[in-house]
N, C-alpha and C. Protein backbone atom coordinates (compact mmCIF):
# COMPACT_ATOMS: atom_id res chain seq x y z
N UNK A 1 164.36 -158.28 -89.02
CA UNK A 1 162.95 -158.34 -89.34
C UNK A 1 162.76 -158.35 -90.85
N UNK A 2 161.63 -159.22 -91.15
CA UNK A 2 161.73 -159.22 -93.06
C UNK A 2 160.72 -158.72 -93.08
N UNK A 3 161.04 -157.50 -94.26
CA UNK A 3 159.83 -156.82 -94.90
C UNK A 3 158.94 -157.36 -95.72
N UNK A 4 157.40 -156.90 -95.33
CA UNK A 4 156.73 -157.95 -96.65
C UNK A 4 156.34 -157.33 -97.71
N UNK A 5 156.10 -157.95 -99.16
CA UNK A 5 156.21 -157.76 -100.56
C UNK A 5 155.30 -156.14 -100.20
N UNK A 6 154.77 -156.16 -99.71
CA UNK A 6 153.51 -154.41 -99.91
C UNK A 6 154.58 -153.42 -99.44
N UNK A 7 155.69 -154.02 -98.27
CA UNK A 7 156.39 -152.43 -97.51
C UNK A 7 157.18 -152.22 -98.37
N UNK A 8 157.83 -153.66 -98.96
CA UNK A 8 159.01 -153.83 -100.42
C UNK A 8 158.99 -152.21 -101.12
N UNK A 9 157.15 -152.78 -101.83
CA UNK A 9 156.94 -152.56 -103.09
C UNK A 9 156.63 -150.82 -102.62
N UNK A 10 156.34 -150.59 -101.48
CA UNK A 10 155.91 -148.76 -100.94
C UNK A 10 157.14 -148.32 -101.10
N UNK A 11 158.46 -149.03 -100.31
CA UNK A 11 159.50 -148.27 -100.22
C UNK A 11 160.32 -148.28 -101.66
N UNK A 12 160.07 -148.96 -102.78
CA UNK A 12 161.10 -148.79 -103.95
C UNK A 12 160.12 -147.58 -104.36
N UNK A 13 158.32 -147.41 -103.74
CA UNK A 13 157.88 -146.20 -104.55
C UNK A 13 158.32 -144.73 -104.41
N UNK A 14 158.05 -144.82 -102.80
CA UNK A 14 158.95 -143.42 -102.28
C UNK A 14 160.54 -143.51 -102.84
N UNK A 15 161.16 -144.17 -102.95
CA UNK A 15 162.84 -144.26 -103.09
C UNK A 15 162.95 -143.39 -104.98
N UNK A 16 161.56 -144.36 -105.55
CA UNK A 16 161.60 -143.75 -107.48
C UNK A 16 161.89 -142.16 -107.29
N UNK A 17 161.26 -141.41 -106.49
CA UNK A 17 161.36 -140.02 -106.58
C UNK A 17 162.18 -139.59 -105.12
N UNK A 18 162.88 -138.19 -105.36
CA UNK A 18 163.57 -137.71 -104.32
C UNK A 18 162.66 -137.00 -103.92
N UNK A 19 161.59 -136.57 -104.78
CA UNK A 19 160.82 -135.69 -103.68
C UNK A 19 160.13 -136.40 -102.82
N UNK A 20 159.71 -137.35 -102.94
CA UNK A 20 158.62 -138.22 -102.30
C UNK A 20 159.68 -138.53 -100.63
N UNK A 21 160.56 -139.21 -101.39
CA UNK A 21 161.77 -139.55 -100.36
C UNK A 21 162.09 -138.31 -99.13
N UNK A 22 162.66 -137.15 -100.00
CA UNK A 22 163.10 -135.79 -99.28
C UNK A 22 161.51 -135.93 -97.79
N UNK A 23 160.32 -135.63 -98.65
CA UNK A 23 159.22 -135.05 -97.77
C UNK A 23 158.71 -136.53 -96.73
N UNK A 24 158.77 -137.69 -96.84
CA UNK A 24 158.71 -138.59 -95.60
C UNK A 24 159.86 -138.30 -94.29
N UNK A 25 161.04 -138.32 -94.77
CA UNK A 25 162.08 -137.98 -94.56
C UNK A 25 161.76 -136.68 -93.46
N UNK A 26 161.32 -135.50 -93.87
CA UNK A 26 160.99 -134.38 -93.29
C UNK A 26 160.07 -134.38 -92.27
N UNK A 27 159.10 -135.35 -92.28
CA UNK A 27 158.03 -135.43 -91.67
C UNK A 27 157.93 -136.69 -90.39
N UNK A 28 159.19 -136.84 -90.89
CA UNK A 28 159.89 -138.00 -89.38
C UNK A 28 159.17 -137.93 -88.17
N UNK A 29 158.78 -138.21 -87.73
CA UNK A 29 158.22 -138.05 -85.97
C UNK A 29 157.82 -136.79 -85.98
N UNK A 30 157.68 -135.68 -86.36
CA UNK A 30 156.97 -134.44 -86.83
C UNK A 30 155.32 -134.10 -86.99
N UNK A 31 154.92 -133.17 -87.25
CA UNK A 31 153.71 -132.88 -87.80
C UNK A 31 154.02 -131.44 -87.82
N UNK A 32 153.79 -131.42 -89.83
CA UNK A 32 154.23 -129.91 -90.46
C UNK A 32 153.17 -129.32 -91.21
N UNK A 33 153.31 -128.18 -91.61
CA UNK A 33 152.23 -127.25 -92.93
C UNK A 33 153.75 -127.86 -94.00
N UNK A 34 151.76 -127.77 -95.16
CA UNK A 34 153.38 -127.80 -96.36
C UNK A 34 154.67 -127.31 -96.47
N UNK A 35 154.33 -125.84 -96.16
CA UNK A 35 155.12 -124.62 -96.02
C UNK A 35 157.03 -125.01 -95.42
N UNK A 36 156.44 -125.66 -94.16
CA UNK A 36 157.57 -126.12 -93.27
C UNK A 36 158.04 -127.23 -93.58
N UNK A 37 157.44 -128.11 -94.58
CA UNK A 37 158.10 -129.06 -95.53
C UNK A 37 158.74 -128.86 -96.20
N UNK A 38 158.71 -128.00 -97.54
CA UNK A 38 158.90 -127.04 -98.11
C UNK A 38 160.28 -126.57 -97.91
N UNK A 39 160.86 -125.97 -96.71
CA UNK A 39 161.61 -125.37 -96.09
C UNK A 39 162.67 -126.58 -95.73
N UNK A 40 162.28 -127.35 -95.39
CA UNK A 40 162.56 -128.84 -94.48
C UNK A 40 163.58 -129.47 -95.61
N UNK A 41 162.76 -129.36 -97.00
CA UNK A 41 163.42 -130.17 -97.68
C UNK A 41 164.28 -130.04 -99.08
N UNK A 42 163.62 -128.28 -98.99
CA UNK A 42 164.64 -127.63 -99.86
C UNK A 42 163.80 -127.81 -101.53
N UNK A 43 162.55 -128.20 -101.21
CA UNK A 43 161.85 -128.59 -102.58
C UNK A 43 160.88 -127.39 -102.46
N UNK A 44 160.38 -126.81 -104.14
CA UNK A 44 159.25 -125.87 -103.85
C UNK A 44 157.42 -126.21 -103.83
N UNK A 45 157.24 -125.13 -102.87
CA UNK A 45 155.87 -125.84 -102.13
C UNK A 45 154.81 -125.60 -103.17
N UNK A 46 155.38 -125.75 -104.50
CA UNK A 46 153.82 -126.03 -105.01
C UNK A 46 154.20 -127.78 -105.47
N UNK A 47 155.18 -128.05 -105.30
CA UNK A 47 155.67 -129.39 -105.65
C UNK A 47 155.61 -130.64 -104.26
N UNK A 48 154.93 -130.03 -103.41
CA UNK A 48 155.10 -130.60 -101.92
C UNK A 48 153.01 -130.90 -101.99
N UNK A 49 152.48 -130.14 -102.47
CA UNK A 49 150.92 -130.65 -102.33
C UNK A 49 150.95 -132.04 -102.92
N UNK A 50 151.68 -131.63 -104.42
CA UNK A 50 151.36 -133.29 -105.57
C UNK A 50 151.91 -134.14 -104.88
N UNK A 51 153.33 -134.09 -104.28
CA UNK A 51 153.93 -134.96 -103.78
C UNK A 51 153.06 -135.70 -101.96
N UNK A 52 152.96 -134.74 -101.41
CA UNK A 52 151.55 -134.93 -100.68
C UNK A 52 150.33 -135.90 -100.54
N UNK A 53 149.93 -135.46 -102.00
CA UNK A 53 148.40 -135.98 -102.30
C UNK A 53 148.77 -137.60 -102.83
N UNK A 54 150.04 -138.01 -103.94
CA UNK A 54 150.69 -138.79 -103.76
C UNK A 54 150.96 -139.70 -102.84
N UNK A 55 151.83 -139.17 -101.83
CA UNK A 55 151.45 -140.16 -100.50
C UNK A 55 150.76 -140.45 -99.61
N UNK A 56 149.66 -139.12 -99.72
CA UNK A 56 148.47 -139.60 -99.26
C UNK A 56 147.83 -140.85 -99.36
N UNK A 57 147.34 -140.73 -101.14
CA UNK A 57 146.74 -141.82 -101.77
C UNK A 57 147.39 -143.07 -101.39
N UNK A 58 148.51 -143.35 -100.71
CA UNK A 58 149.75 -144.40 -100.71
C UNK A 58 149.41 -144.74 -98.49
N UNK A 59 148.68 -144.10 -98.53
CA UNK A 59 148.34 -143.92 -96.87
C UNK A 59 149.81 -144.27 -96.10
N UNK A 60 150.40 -143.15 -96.56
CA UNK A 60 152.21 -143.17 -96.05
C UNK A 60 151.89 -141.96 -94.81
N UNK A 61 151.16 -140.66 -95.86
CA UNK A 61 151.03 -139.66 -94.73
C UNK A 61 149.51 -139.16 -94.34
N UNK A 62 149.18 -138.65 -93.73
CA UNK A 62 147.72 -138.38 -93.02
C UNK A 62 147.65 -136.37 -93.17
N UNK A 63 146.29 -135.74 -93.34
CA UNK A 63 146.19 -134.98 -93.00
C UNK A 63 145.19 -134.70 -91.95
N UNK A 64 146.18 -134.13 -91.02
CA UNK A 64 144.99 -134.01 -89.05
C UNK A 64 143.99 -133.05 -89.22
N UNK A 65 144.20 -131.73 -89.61
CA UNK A 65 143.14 -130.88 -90.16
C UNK A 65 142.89 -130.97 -91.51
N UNK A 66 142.13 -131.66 -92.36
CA UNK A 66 141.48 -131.28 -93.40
C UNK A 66 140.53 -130.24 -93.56
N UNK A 67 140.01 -129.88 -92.71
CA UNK A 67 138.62 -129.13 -92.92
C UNK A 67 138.93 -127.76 -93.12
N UNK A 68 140.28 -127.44 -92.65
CA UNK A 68 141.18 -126.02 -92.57
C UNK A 68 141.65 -125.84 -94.00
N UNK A 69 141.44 -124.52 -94.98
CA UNK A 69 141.70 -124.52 -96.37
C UNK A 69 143.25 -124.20 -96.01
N UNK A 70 143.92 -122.90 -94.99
CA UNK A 70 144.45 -123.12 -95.08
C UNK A 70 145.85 -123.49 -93.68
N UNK A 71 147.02 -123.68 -93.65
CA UNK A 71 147.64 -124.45 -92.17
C UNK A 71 146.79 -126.00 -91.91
N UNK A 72 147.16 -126.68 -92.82
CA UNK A 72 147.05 -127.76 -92.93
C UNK A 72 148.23 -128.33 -92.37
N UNK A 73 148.02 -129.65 -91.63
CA UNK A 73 148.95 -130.14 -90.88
C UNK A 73 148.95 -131.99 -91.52
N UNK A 74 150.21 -132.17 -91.59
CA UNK A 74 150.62 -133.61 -91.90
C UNK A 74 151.33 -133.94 -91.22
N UNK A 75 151.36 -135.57 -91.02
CA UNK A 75 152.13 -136.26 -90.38
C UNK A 75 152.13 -137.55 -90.98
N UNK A 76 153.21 -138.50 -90.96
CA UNK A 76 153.18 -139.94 -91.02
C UNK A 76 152.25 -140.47 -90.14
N UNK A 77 151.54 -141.83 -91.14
CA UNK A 77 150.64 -142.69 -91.02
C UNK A 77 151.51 -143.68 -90.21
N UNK A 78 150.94 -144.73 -89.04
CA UNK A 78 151.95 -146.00 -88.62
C UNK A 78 152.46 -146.82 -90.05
N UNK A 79 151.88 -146.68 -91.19
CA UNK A 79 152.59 -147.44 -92.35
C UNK A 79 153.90 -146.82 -92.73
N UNK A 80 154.10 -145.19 -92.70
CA UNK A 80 154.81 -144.06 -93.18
C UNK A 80 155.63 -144.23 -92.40
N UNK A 81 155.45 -144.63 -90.82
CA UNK A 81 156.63 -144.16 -89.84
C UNK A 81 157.37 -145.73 -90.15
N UNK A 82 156.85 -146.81 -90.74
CA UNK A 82 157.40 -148.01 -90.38
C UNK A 82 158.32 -147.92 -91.92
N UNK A 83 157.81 -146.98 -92.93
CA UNK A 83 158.51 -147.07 -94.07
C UNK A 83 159.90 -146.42 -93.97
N UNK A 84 159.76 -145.28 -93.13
CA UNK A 84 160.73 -144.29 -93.04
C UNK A 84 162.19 -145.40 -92.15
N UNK A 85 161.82 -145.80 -91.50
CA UNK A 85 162.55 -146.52 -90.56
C UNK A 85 163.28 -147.83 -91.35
N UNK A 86 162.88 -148.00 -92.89
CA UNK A 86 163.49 -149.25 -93.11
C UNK A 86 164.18 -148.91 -94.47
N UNK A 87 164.28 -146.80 -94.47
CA UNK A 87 164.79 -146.49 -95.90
C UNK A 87 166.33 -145.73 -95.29
């Protein structure tokens, strides 16, 4: 299957950083709190929000409860799960 220039250009973004990489990676078929990301990936969780909000903005990952300040839950977006699968 050929990737097109947008999944290209997502996956060399996640690949630039290990954290970005580490926390898709973690969040594989999953749905975690930062916390258990955090844990998951051996990175510290004040470095897992930026990295987060990051792939948020990148609509790689989703947050299911927003409205909750705190036990916030993430998971891969169908863009995130199709990125993870081709890194």
């Amino acid at each position: 299957m050929e990737l097109s220039d947008e999944m290209l250009t997502e996956i060399s973004y996640v690949q630039i950083s290990k954290y970005r990489e580490k926390v898709m990676k973690s969040l594989n078929g999953k749905v975690l709190m930062p916390s258990q990301i955090a844990k998951n990936s051996g990175i510290r969780t004040n470095h897992i929000s930026k990295v987060l909000s990051e792939l948020k903005a990148h609509e790689l990952v989703e947050c299911i409860n927003p409205e909750v300040r705190k036990g916030r839950l993430y998971r891969l977006t169908d863009k995130g799960d199709e990125l993870v699968k081709n890194i």
